[in-house]
N, C-alpha and C. Protein backbone atom coordinates (compact mmCIF):
# COMPACT_ATOMS: atom_id res chain seq x y z
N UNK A 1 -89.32 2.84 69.23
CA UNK A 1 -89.23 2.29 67.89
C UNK A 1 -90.31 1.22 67.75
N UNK A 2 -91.06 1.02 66.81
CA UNK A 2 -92.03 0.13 66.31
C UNK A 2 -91.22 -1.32 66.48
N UNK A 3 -92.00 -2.24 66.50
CA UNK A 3 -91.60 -3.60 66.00
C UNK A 3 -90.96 -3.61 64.81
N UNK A 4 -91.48 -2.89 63.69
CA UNK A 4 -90.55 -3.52 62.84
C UNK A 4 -89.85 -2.38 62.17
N UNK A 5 -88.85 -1.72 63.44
CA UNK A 5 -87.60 -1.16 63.33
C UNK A 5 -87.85 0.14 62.66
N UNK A 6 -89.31 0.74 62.41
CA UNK A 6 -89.63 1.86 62.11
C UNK A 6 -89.20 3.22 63.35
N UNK A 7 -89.19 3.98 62.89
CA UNK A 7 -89.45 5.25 63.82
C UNK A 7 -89.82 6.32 63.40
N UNK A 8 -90.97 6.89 64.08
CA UNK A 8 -91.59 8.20 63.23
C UNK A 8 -90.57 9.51 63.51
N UNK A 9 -90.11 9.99 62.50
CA UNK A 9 -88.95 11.09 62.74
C UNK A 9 -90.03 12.35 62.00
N UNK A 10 -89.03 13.32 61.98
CA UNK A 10 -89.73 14.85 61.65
C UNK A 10 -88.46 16.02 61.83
N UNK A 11 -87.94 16.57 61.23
CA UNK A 11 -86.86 17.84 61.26
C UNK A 11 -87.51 19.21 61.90
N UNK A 12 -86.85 19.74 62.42
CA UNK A 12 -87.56 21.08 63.62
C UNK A 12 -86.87 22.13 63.16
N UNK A 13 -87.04 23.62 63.92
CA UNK A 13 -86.52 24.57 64.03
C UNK A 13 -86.87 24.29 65.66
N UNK A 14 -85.83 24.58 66.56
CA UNK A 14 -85.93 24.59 68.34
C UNK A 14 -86.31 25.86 68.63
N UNK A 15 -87.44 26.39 69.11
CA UNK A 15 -87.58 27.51 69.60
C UNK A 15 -86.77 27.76 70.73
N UNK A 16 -86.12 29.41 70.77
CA UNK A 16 -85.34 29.38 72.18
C UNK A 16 -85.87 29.80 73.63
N UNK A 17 -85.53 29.44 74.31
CA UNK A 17 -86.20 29.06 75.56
C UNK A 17 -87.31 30.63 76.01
N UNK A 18 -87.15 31.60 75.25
CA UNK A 18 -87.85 33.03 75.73
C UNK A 18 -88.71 32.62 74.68
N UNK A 19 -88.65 32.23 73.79
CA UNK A 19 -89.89 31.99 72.86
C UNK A 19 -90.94 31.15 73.59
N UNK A 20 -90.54 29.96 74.05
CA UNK A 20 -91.14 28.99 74.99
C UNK A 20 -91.83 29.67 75.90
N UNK A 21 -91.27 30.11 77.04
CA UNK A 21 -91.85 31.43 77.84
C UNK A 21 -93.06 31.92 77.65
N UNK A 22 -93.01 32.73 76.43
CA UNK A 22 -93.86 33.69 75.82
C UNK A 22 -95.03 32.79 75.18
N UNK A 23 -94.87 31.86 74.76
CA UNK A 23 -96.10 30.89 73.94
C UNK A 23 -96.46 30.28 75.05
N UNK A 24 -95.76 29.69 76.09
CA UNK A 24 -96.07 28.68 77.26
C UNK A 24 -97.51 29.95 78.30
N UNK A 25 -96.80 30.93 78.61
CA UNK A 25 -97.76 32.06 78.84
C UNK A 25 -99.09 32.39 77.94
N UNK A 26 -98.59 32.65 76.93
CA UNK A 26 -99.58 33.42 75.69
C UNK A 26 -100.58 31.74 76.02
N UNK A 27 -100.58 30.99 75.78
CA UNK A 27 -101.34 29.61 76.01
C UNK A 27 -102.28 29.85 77.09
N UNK A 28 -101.52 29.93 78.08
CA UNK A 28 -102.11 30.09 79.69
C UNK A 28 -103.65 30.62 79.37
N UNK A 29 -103.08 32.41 79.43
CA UNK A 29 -104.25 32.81 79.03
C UNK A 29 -105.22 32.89 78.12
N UNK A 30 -104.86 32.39 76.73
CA UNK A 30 -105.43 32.50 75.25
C UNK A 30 -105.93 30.94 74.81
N UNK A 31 -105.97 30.57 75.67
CA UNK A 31 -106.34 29.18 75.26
C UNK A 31 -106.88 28.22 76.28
N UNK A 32 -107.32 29.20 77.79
CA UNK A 32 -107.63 28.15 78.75
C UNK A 32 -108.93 27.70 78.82
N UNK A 33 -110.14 28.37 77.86
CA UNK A 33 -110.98 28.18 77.96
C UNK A 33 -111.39 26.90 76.23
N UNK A 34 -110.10 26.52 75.66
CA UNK A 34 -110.24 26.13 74.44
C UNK A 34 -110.44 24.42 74.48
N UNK A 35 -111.66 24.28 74.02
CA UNK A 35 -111.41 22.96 74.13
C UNK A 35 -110.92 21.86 72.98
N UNK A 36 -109.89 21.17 73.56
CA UNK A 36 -108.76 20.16 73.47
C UNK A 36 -107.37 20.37 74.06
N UNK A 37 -106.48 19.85 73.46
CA UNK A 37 -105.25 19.92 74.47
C UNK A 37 -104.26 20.89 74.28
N UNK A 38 -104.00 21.27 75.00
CA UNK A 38 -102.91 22.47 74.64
C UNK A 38 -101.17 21.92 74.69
N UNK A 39 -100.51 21.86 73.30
CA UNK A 39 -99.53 21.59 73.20
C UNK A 39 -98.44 21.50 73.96
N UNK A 40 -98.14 21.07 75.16
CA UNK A 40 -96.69 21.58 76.02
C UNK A 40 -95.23 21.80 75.18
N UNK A 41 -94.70 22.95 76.16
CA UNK A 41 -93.74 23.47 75.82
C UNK A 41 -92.58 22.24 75.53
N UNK A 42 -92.18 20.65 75.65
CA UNK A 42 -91.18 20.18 75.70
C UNK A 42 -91.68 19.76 73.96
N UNK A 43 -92.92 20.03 73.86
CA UNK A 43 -93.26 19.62 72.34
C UNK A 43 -93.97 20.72 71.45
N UNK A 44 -93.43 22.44 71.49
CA UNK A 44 -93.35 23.74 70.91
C UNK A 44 -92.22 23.53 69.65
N UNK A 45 -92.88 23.59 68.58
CA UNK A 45 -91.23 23.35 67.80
C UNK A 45 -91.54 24.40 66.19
N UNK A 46 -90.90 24.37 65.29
CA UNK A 46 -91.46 24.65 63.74
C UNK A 46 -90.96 23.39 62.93
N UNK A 47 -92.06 22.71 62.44
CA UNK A 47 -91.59 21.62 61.57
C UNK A 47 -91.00 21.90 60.06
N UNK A 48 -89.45 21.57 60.03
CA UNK A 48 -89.48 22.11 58.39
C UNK A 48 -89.66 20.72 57.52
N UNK A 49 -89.78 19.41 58.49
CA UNK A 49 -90.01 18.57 57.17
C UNK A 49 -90.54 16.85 58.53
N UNK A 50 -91.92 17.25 57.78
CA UNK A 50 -92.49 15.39 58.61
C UNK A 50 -92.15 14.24 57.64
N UNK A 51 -91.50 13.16 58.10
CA UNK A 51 -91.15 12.40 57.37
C UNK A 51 -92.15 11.27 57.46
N UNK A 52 -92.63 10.98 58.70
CA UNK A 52 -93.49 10.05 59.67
C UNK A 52 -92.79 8.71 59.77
N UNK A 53 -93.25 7.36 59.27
CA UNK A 53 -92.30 6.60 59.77
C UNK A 53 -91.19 5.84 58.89
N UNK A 54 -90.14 6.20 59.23
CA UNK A 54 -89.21 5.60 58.76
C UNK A 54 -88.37 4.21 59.36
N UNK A 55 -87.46 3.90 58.29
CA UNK A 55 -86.64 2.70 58.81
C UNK A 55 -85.71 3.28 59.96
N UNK A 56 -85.33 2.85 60.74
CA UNK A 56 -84.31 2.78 62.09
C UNK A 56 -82.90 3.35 61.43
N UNK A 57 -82.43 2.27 60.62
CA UNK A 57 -81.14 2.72 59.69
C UNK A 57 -81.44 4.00 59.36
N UNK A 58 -82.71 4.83 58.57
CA UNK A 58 -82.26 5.88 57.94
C UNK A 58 -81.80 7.00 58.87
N UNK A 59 -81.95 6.97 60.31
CA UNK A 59 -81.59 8.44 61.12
C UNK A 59 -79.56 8.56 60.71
N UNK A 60 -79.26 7.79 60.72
CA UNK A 60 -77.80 9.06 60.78
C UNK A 60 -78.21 9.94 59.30
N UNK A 61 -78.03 9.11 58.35
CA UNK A 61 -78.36 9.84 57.04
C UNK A 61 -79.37 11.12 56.86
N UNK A 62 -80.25 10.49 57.46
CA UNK A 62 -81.04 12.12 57.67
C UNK A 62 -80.70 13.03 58.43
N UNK A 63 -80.19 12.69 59.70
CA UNK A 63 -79.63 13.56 60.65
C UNK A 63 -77.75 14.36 59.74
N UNK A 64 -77.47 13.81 59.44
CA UNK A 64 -76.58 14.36 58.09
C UNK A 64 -76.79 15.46 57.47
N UNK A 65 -78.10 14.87 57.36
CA UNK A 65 -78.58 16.06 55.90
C UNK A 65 -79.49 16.96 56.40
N UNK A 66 -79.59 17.00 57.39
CA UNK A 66 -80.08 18.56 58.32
C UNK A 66 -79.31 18.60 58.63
N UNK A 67 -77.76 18.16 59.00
CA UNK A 67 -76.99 19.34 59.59
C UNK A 67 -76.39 19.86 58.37
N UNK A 68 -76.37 19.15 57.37
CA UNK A 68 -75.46 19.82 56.22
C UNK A 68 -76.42 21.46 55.60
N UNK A 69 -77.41 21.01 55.72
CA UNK A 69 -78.39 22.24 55.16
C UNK A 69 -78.87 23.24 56.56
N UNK A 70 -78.10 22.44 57.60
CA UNK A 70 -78.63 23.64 58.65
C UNK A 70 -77.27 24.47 58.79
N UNK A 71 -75.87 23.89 58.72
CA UNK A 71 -74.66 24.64 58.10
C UNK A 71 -74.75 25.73 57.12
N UNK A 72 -75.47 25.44 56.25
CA UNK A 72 -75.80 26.56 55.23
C UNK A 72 -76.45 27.89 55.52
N UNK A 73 -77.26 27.54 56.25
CA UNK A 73 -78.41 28.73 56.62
C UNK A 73 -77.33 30.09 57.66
N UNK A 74 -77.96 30.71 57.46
CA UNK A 74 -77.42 31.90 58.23
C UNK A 74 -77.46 31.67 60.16
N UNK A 75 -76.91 32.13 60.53
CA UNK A 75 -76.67 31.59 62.17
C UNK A 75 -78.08 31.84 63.02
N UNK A 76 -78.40 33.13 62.50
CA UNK A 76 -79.90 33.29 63.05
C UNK A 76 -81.14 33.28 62.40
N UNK A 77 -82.01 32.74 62.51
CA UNK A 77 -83.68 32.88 61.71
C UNK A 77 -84.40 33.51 62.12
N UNK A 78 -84.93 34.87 61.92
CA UNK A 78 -85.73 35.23 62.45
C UNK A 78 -87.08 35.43 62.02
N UNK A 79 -87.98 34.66 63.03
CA UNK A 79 -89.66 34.68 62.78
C UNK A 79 -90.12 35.69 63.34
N UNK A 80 -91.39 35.60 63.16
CA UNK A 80 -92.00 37.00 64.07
C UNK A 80 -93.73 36.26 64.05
N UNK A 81 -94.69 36.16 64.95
CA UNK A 81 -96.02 35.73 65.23
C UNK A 81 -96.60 36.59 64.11
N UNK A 82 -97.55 35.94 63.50
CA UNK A 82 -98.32 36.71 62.64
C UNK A 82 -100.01 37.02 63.27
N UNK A 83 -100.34 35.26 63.22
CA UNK A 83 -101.99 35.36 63.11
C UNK A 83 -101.84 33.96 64.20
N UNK A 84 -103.23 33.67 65.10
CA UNK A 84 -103.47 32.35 64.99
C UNK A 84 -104.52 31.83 64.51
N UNK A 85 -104.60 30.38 64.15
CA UNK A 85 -105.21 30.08 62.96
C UNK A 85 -105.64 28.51 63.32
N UNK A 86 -106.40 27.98 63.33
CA UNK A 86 -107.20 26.39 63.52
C UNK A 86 -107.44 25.85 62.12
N UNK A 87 -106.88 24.21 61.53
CA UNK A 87 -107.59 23.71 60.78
C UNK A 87 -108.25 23.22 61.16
N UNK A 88 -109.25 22.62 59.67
CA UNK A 88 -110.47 22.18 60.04
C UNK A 88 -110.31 20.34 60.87
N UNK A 89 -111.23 19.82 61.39
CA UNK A 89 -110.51 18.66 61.96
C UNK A 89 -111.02 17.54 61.06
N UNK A 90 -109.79 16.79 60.71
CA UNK A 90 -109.53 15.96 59.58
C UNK A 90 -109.45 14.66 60.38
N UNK A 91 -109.29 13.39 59.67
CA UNK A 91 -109.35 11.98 60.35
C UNK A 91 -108.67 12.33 61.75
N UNK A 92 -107.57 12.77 61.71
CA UNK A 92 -106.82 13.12 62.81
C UNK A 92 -106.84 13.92 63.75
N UNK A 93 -108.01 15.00 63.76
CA UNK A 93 -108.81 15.66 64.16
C UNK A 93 -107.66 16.96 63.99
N UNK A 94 -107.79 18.19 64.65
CA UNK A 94 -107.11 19.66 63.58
C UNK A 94 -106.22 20.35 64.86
N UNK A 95 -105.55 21.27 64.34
CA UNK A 95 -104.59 21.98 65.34
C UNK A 95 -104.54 23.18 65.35
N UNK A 96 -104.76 24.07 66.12
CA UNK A 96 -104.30 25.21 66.54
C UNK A 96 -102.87 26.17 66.25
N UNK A 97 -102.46 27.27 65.91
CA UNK A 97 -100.93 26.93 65.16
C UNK A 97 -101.04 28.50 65.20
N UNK A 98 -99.44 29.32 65.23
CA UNK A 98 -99.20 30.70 66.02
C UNK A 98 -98.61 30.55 64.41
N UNK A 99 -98.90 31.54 63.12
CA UNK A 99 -98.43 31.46 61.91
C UNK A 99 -97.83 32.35 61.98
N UNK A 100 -96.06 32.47 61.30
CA UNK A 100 -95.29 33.07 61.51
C UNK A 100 -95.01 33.40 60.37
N UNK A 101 -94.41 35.07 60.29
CA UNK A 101 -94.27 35.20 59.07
C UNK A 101 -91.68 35.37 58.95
N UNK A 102 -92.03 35.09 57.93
CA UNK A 102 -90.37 34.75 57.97
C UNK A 102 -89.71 36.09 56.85
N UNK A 103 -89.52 37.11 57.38
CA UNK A 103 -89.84 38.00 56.28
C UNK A 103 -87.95 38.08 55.87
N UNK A 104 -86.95 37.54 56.04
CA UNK A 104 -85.78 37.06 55.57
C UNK A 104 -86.13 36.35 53.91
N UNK A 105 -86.49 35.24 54.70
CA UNK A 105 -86.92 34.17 53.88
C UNK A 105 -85.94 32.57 54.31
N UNK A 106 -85.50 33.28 55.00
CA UNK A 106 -84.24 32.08 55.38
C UNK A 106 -84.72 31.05 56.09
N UNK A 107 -85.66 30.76 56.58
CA UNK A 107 -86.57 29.88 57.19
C UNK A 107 -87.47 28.81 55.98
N UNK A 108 -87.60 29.43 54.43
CA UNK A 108 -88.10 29.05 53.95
C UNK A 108 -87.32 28.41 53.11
N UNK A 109 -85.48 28.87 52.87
CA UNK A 109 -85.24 28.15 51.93
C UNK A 109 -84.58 27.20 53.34
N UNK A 110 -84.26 27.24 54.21
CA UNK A 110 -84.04 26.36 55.07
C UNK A 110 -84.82 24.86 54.78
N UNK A 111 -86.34 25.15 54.83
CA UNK A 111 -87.45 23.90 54.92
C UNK A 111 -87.01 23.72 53.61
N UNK A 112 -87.13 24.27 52.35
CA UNK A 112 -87.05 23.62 51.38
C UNK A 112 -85.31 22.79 50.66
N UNK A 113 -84.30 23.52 51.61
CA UNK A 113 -83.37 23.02 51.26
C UNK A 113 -83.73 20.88 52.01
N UNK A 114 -83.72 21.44 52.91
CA UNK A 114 -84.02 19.90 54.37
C UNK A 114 -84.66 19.19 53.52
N UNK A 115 -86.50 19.49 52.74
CA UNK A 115 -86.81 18.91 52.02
C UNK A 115 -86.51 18.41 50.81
N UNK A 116 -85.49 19.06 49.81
CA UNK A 116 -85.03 18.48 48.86
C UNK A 116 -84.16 17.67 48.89
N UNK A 117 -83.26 17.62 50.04
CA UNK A 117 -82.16 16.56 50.26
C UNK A 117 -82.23 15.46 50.81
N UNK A 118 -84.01 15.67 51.83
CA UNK A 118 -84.34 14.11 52.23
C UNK A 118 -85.50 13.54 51.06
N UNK A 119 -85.55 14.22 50.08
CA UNK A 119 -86.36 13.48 48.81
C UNK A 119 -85.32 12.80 48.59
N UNK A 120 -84.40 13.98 47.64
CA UNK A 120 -83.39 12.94 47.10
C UNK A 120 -82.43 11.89 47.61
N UNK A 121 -82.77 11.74 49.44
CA UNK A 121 -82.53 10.35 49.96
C UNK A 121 -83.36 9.25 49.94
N UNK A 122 -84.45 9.75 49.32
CA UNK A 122 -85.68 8.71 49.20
C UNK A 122 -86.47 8.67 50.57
N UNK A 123 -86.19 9.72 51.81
CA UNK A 123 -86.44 9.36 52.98
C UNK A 123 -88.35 10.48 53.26
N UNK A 124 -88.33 11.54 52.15
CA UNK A 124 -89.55 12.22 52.21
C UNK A 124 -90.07 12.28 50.54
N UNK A 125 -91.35 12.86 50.64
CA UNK A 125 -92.10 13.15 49.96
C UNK A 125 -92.86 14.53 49.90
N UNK A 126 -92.45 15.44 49.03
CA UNK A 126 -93.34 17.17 49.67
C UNK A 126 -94.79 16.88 49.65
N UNK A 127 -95.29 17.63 50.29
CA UNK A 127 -96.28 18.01 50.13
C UNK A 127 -97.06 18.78 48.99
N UNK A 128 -98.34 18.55 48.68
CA UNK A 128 -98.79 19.38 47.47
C UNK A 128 -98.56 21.13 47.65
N UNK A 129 -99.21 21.58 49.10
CA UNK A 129 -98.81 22.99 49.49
C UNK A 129 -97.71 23.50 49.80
N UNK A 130 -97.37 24.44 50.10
CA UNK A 130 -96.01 25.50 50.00
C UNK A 130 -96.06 25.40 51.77
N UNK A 131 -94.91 25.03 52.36
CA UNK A 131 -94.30 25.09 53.21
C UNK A 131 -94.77 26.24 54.47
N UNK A 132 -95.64 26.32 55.73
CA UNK A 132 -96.08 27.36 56.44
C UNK A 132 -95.30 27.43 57.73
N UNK A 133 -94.58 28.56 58.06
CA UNK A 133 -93.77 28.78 59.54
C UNK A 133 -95.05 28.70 60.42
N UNK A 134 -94.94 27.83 61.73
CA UNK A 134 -95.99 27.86 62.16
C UNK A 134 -95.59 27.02 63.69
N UNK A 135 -96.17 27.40 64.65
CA UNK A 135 -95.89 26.64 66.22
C UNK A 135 -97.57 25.89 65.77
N UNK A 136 -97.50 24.77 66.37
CA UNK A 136 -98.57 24.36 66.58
C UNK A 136 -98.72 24.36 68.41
N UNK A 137 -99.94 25.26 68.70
CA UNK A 137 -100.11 24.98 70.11
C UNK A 137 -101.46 24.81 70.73
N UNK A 138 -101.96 23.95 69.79
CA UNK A 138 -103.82 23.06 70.60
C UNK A 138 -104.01 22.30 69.14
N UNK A 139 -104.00 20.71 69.77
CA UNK A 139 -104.50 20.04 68.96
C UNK A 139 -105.85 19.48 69.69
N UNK A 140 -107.19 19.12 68.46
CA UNK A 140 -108.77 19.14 69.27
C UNK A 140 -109.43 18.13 67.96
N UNK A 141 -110.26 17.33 68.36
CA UNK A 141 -111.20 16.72 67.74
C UNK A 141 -111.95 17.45 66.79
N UNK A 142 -112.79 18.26 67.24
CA UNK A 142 -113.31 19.48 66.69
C UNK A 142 -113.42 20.77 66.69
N UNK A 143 -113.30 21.65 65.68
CA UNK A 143 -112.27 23.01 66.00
C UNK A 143 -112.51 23.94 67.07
N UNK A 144 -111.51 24.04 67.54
CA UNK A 144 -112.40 25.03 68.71
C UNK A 144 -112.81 26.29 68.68
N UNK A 145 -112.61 27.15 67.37
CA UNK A 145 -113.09 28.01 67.21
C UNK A 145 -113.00 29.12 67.80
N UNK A 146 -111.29 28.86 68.31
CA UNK A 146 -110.52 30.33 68.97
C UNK A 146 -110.68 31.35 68.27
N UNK A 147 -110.83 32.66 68.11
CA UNK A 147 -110.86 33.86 67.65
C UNK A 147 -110.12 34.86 68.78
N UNK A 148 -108.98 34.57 68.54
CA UNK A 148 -107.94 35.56 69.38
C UNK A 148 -106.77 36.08 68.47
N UNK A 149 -106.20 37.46 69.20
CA UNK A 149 -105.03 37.91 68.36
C UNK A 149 -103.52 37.38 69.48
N UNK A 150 -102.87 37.70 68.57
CA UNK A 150 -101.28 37.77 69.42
C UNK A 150 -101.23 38.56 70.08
N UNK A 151 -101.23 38.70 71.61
CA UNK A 151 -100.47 39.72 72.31
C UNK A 151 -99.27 40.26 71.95
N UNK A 152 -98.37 39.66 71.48
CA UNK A 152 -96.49 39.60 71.48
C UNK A 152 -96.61 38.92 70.35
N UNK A 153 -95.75 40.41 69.29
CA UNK A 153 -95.54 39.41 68.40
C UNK A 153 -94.03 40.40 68.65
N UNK A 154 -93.12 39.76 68.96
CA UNK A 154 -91.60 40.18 68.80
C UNK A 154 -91.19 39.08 68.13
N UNK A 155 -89.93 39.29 67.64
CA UNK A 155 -89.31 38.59 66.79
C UNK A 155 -89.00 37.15 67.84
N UNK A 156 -88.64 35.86 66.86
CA UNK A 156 -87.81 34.89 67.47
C UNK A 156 -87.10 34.48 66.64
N UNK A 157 -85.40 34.47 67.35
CA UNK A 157 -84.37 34.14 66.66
C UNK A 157 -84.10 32.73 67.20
N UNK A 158 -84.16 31.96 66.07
CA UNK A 158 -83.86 30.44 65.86
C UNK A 158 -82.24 30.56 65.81
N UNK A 159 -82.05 29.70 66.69
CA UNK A 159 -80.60 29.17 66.21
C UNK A 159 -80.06 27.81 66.20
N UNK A 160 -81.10 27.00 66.52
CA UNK A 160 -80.76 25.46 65.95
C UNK A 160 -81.85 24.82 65.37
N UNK A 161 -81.76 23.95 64.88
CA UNK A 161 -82.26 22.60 64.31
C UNK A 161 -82.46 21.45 65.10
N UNK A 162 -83.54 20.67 64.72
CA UNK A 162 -83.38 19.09 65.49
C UNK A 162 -83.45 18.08 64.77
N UNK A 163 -83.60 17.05 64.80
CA UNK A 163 -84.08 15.69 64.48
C UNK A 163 -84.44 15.36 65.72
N UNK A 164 -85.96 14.85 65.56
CA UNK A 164 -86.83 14.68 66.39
C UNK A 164 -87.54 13.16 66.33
N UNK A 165 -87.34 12.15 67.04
CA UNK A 165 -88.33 11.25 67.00
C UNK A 165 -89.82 11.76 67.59
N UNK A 166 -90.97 11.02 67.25
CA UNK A 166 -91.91 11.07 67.60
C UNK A 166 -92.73 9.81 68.12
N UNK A 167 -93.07 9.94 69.40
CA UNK A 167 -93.52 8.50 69.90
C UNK A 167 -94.90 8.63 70.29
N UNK A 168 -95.82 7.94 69.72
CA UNK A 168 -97.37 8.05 69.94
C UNK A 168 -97.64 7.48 71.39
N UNK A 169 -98.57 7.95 72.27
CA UNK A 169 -99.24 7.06 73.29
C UNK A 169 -100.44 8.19 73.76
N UNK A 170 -100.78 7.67 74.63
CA UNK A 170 -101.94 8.36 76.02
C UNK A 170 -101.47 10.19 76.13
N UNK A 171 -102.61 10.88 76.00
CA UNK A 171 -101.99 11.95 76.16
C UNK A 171 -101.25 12.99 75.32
N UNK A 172 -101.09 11.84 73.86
CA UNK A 172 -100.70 12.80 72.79
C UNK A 172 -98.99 11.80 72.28
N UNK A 173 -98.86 12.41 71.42
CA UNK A 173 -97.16 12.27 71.09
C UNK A 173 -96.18 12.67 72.08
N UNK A 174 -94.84 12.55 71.93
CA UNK A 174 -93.72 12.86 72.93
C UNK A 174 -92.51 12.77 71.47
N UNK A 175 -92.10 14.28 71.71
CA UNK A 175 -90.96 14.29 70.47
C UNK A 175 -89.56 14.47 71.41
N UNK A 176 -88.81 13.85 71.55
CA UNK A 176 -87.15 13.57 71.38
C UNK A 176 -86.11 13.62 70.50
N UNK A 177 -85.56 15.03 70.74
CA UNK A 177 -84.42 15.43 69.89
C UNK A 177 -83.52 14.18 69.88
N UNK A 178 -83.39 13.66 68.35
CA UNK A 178 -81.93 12.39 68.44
C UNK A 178 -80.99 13.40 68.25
N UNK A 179 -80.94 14.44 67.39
CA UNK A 179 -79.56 15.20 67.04
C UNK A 179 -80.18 16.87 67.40
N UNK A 180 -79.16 17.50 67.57
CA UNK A 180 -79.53 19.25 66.99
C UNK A 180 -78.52 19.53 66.48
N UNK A 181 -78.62 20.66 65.59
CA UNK A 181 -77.34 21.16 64.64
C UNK A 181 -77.60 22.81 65.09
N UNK A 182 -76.35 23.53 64.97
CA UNK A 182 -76.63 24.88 64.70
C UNK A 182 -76.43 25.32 63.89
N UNK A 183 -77.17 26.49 63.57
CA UNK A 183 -77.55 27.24 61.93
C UNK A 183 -75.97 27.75 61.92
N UNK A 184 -75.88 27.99 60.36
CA UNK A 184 -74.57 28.90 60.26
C UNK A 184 -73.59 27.82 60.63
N UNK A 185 -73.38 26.81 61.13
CA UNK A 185 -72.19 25.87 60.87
C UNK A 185 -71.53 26.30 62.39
N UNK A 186 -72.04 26.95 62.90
CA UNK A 186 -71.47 27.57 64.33
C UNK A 186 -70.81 26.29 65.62
């Protein structure tokens, strides 16, 4: 937590541990020659909503209101790998990211339910663009200019949620589940 009682939070989808596997691998080889860092698996996630830093007080309330909207959702989500894809590198320099396509859709009203209920806590703000399923796995100064396909694209079935702090240092961020919920109220 910051000095002054901030903490950078962010809402997830938890990939399940064969998803991990398969990206922790697919990395190995598809990305060893890429230069910048390659995402580790304890920090593989799908973001449905960055809040960045908030007050200390607001986590139960938010953590609330992802489980109330992760209750809603159907018990399983299923993604499937589409493309991978690099932005360009911005102040913050750009990321690498396995774009998933959510062909349910339940992943999407998921993010947008999470997002409308931590607006109307005053705790987020949307974004101008439409919401993208996506692993991020290589963040780089300047793009690295991977041109690779998916080996594996099988499905991945989500079945929880997180609330995630995020703690900056050496080496990158470090995200820590404060809560997880499971989909479907399970």
């Amino acid at each position: 937590m910051a000095g002054d009682g901030r903490i950078r939070l962010f809402c997830a989808l938890q990939l399940p541990e064969r998803a991990l596997d398969q990206v922790v691998e697919w990395q190995a080889q598809a990305l060893c020659d890429a230069a910048g860092r390659v995402v580790p698996r304890e920090s593989l996630h799908v973001t449905l909503a960055f809040l960045g830093a908030r007050p200390a007080g607001e986590v139960a309330a938010v953590a609330g209101e992802l489980r109330a909207a992760s209750a809603l959702a159907p018990p399983e989500i299923d993604l499937r790998p589409l493309r991978y894809r690099e932005t360009g590198a911005g102040r913050s320099g750009g990321v690498g990211m396995i774009v998933l396509e959510d062909p349910s859709g339940a992943a999407t009203a998921l993010a947008e339910d999470v997002q409308g209920r931590l607006e109307a806590l005053g705790a987020y703000r949307r974004e101008r663009r439409a919401w993208l399923p996506h692993v991020t796995v290589l963040r780089f100064r300047s793009p690295a200019g991977v041109r690779i396909s998916l080996a594996n694209t099988c499905s991945i079935r989500v079945v929880r949620s997180a609330l995630y702090r995020s703690s900056l240092g050496h080496g990158g961020a470090r995200y820590d589940a404060l809560e997880t919920a499971a989909l479907g109220g399970r």
